[in-house]
PDB file of N, CA and C in Angstrom:
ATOM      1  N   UNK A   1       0.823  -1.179   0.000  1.00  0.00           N
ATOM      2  CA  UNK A   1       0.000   0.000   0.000  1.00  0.00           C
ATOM      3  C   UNK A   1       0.877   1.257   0.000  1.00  0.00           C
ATOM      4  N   UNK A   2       2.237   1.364   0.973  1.00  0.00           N
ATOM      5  CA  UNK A   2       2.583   2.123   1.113  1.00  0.00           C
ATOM      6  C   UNK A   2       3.406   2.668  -0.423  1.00  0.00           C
ATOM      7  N   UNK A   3       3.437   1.556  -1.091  1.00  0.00           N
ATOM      8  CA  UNK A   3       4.407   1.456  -2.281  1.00  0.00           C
ATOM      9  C   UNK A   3       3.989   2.003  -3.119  1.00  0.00           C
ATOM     10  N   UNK A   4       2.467   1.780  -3.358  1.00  0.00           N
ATOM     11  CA  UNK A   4       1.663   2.098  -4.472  1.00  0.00           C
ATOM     12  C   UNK A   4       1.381   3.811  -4.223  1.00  0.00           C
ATOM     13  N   UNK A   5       1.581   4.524  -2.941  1.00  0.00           N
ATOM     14  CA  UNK A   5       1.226   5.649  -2.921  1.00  0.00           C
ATOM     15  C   UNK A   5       2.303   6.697  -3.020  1.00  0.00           C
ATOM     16  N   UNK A   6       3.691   5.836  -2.936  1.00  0.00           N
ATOM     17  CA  UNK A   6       4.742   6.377  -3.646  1.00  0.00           C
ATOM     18  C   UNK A   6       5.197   6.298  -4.437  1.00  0.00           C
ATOM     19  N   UNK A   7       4.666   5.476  -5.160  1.00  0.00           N
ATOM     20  CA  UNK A   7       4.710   5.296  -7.056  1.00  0.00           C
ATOM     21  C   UNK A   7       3.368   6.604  -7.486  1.00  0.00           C
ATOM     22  N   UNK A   8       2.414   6.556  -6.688  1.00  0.00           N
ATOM     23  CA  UNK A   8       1.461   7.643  -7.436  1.00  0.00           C
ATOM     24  C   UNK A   8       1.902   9.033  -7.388  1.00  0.00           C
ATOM     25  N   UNK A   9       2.302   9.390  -5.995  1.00  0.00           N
ATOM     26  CA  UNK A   9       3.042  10.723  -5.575  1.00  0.00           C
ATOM     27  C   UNK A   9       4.573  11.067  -6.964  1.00  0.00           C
ATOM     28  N   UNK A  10       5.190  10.064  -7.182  1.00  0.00           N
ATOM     29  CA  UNK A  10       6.050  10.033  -7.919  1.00  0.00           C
ATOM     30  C   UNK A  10       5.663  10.610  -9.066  1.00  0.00           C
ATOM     31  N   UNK A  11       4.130   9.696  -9.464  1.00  0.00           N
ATOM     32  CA  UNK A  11       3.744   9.774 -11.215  1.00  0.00           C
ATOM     33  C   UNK A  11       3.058  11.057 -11.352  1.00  0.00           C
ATOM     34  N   UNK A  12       2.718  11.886 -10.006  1.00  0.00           N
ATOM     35  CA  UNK A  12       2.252  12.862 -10.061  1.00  0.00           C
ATOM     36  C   UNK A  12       3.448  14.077  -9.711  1.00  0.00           C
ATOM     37  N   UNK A  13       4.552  13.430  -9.332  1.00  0.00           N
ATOM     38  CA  UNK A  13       5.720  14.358  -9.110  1.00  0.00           C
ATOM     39  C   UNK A  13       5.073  15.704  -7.721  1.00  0.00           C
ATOM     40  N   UNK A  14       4.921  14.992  -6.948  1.00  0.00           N
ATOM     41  CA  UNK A  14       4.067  16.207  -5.859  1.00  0.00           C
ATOM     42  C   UNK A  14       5.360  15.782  -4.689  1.00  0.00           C
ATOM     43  N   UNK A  15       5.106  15.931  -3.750  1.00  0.00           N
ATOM     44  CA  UNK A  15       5.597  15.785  -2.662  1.00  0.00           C
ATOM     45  C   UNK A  15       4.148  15.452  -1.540  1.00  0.00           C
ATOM     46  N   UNK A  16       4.292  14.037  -0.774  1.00  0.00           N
ATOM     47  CA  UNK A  16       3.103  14.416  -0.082  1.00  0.00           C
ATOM     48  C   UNK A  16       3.463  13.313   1.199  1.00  0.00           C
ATOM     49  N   UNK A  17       2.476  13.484   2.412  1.00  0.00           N
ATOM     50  CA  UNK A  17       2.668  12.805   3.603  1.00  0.00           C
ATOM     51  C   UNK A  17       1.385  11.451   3.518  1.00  0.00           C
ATOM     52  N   UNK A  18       2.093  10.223   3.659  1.00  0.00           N
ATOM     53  CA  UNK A  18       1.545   9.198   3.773  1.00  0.00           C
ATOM     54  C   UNK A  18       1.018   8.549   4.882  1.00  0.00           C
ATOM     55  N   UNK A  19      -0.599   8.374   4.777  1.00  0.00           N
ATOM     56  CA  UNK A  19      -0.749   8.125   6.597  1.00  0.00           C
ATOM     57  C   UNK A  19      -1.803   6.666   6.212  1.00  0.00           C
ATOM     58  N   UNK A  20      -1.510   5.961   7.211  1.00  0.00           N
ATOM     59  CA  UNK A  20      -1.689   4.599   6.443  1.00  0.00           C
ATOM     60  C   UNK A  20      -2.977   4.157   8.012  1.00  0.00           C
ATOM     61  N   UNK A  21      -4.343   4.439   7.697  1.00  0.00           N
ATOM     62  CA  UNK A  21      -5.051   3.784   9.382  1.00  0.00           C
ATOM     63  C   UNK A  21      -5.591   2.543   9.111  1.00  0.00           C
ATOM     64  N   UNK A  22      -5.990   1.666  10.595  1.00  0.00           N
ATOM     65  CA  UNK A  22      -7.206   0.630  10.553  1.00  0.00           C
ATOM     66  C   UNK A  22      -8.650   0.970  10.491  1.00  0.00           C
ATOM     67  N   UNK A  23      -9.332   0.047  10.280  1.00  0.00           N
ATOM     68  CA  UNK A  23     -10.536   0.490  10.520  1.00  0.00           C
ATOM     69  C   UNK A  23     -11.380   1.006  11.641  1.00  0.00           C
ATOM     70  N   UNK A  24     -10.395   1.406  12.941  1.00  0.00           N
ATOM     71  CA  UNK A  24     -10.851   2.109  13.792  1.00  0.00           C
ATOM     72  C   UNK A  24     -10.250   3.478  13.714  1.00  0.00           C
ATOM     73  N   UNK A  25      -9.314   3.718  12.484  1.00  0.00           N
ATOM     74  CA  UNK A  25      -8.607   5.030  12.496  1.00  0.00           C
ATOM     75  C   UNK A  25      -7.770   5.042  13.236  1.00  0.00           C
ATOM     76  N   UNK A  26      -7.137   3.905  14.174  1.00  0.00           N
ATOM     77  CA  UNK A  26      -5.818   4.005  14.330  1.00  0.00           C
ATOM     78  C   UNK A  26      -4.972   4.228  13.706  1.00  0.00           C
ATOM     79  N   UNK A  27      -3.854   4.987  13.496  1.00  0.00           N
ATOM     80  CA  UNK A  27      -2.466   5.412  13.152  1.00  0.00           C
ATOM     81  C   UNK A  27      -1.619   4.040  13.006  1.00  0.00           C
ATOM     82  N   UNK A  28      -1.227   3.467  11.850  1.00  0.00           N
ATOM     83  CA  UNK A  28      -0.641   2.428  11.721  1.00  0.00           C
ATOM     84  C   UNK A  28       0.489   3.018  10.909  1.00  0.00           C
ATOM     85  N   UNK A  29       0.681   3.882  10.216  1.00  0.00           N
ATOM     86  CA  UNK A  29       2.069   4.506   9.364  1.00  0.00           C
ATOM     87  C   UNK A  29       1.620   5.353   9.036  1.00  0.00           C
ATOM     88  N   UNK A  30       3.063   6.413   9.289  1.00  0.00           N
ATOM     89  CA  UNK A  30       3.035   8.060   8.715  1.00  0.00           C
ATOM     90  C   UNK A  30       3.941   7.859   7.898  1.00  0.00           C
ATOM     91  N   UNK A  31       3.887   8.287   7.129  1.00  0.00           N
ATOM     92  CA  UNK A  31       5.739   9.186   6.439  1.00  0.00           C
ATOM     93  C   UNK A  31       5.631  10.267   5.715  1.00  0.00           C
ATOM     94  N   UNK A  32       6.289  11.125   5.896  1.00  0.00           N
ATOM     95  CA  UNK A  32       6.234  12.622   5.598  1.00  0.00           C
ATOM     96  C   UNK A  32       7.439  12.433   4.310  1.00  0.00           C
ATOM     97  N   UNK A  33       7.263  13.052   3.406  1.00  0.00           N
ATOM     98  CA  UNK A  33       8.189  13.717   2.188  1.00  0.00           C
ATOM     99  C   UNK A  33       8.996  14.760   2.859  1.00  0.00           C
ATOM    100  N   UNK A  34      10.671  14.748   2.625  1.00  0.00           N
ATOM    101  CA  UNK A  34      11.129  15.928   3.364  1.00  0.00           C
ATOM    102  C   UNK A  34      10.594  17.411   2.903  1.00  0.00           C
ATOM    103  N   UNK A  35      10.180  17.333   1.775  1.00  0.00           N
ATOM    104  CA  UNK A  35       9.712  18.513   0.814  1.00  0.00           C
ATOM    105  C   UNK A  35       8.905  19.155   0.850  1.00  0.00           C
ATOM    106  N   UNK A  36       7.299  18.364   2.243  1.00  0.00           N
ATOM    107  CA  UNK A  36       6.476  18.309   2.140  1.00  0.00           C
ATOM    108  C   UNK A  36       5.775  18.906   3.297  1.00  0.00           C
ATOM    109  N   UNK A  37       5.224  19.950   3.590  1.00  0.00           N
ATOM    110  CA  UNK A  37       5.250  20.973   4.393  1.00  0.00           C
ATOM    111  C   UNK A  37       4.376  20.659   5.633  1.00  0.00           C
ATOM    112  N   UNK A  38       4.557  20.611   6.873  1.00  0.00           N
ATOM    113  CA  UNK A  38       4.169  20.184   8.353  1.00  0.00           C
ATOM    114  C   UNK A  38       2.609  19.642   8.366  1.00  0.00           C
ATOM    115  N   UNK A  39       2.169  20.540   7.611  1.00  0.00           N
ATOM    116  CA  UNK A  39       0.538  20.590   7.974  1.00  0.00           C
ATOM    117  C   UNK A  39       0.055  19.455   7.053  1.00  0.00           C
ATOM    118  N   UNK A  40       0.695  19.134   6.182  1.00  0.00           N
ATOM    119  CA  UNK A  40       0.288  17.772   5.411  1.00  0.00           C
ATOM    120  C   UNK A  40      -0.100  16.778   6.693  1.00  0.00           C
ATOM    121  N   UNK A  41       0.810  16.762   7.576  1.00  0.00           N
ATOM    122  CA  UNK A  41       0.938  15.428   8.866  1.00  0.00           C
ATOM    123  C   UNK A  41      -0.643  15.572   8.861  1.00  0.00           C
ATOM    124  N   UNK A  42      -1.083  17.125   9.632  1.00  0.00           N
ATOM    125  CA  UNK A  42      -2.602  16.659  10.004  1.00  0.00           C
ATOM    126  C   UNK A  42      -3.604  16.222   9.179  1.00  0.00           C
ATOM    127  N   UNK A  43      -3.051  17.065   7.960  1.00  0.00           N
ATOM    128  CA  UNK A  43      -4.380  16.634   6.841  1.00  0.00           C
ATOM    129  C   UNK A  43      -4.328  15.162   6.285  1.00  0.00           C
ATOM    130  N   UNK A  44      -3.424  14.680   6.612  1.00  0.00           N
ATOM    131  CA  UNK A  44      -3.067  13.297   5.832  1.00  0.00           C
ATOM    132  C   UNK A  44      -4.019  12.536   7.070  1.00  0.00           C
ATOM    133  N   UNK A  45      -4.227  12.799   8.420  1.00  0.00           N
ATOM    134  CA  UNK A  45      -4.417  11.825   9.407  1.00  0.00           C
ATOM    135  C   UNK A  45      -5.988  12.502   9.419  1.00  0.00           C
ATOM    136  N   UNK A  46      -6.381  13.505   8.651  1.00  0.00           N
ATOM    137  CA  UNK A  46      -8.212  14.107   8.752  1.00  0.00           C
ATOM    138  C   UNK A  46      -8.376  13.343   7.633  1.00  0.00           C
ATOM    139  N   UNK A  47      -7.688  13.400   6.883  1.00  0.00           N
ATOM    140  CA  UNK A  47      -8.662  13.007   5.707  1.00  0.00           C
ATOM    141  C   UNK A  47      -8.801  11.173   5.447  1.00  0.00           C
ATOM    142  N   UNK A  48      -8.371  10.569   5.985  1.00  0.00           N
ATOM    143  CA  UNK A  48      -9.070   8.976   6.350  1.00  0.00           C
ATOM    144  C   UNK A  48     -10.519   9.005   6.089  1.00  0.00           C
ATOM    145  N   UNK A  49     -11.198   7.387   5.670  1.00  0.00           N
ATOM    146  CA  UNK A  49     -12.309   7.737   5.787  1.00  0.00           C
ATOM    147  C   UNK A  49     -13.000   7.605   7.052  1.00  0.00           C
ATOM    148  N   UNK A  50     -14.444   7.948   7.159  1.00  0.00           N
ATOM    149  CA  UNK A  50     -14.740   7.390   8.596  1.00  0.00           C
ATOM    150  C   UNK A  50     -15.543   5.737   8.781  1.00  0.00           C
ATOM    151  N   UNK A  51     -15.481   5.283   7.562  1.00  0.00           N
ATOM    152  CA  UNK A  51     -15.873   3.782   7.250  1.00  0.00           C
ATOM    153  C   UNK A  51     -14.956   3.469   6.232  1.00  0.00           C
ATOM    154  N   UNK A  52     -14.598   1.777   6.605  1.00  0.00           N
ATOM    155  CA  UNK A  52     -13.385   1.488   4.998  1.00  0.00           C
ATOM    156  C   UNK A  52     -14.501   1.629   3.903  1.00  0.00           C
ATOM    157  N   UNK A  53     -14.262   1.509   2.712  1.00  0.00           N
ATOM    158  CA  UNK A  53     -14.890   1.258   1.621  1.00  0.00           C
ATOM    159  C   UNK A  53     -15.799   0.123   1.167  1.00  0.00           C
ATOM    160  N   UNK A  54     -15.001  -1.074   1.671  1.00  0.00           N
ATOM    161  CA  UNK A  54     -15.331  -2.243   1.508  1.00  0.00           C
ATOM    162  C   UNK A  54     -16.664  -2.454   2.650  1.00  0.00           C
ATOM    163  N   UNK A  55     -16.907  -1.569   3.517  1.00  0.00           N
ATOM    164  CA  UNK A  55     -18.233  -2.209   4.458  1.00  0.00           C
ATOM    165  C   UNK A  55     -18.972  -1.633   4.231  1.00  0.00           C
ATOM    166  N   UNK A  56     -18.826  -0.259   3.554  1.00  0.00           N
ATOM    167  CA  UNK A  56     -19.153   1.482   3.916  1.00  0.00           C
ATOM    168  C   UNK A  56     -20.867   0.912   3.072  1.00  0.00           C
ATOM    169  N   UNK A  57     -21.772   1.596   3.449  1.00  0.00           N
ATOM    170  CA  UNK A  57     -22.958   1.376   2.896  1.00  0.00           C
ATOM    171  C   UNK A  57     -23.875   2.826   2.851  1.00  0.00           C
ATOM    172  N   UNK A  58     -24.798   2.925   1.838  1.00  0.00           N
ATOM    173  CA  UNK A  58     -25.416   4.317   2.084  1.00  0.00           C
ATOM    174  C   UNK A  58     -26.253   4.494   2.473  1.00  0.00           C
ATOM    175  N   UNK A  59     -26.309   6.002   3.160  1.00  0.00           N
ATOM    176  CA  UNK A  59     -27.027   6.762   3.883  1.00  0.00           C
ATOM    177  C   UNK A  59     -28.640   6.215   3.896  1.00  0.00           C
ATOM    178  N   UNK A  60     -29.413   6.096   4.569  1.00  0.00           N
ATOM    179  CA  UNK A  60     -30.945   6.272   4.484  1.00  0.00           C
ATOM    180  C   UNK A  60     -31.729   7.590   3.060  1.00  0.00           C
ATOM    181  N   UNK A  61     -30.711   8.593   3.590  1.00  0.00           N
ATOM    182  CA  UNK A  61     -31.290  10.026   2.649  1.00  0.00           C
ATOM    183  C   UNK A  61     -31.081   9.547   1.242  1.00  0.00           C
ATOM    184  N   UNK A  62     -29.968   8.914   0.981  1.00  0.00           N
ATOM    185  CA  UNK A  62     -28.859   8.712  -0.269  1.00  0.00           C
ATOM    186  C   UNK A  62     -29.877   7.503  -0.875  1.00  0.00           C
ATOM    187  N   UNK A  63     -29.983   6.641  -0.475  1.00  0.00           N
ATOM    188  CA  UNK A  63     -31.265   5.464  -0.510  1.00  0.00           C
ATOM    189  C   UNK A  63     -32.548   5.881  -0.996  1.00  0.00           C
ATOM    190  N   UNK A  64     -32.827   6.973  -0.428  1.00  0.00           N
ATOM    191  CA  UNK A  64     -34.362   7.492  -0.716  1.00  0.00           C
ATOM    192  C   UNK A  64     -34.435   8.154  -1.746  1.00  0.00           C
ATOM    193  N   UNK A  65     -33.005   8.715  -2.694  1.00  0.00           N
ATOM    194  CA  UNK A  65     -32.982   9.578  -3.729  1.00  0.00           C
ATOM    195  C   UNK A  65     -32.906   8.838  -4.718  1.00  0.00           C
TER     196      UNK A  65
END
């Protein structure tokens, strides 16, 4: 996983911080780009989802539309 997001960062030539959680949003791997400016850390660890993908199911509202 971690590989594939430094092959994408690469193919996109960015610099970016890698934050790797479980499905409780535990913190299982960071790694920061030296290039890659502090505040990435937090946004990399907000922007997780708050369900994996694979269970994630929709809304009642989302259902009704």
């Amino acid at each position: 996983m971690v590989a594939a997001a430094e092959a994408e960062a690469k193919k996109r030539n960015v610099e970016v911080t890698i934050c790797i959680v479980d499905e409780s949003g535990n913190l299982l791997f960071l790694q920061k780009a030296d290039a890659a400016s502090l505040n990435t850390i937090v946004w990399a660890q907000r922007k997780k989802p708050a369900t994996p993908p694979s269970t994630a199911s929709p809304s009642k509202d989302a259902a009704d539309t």
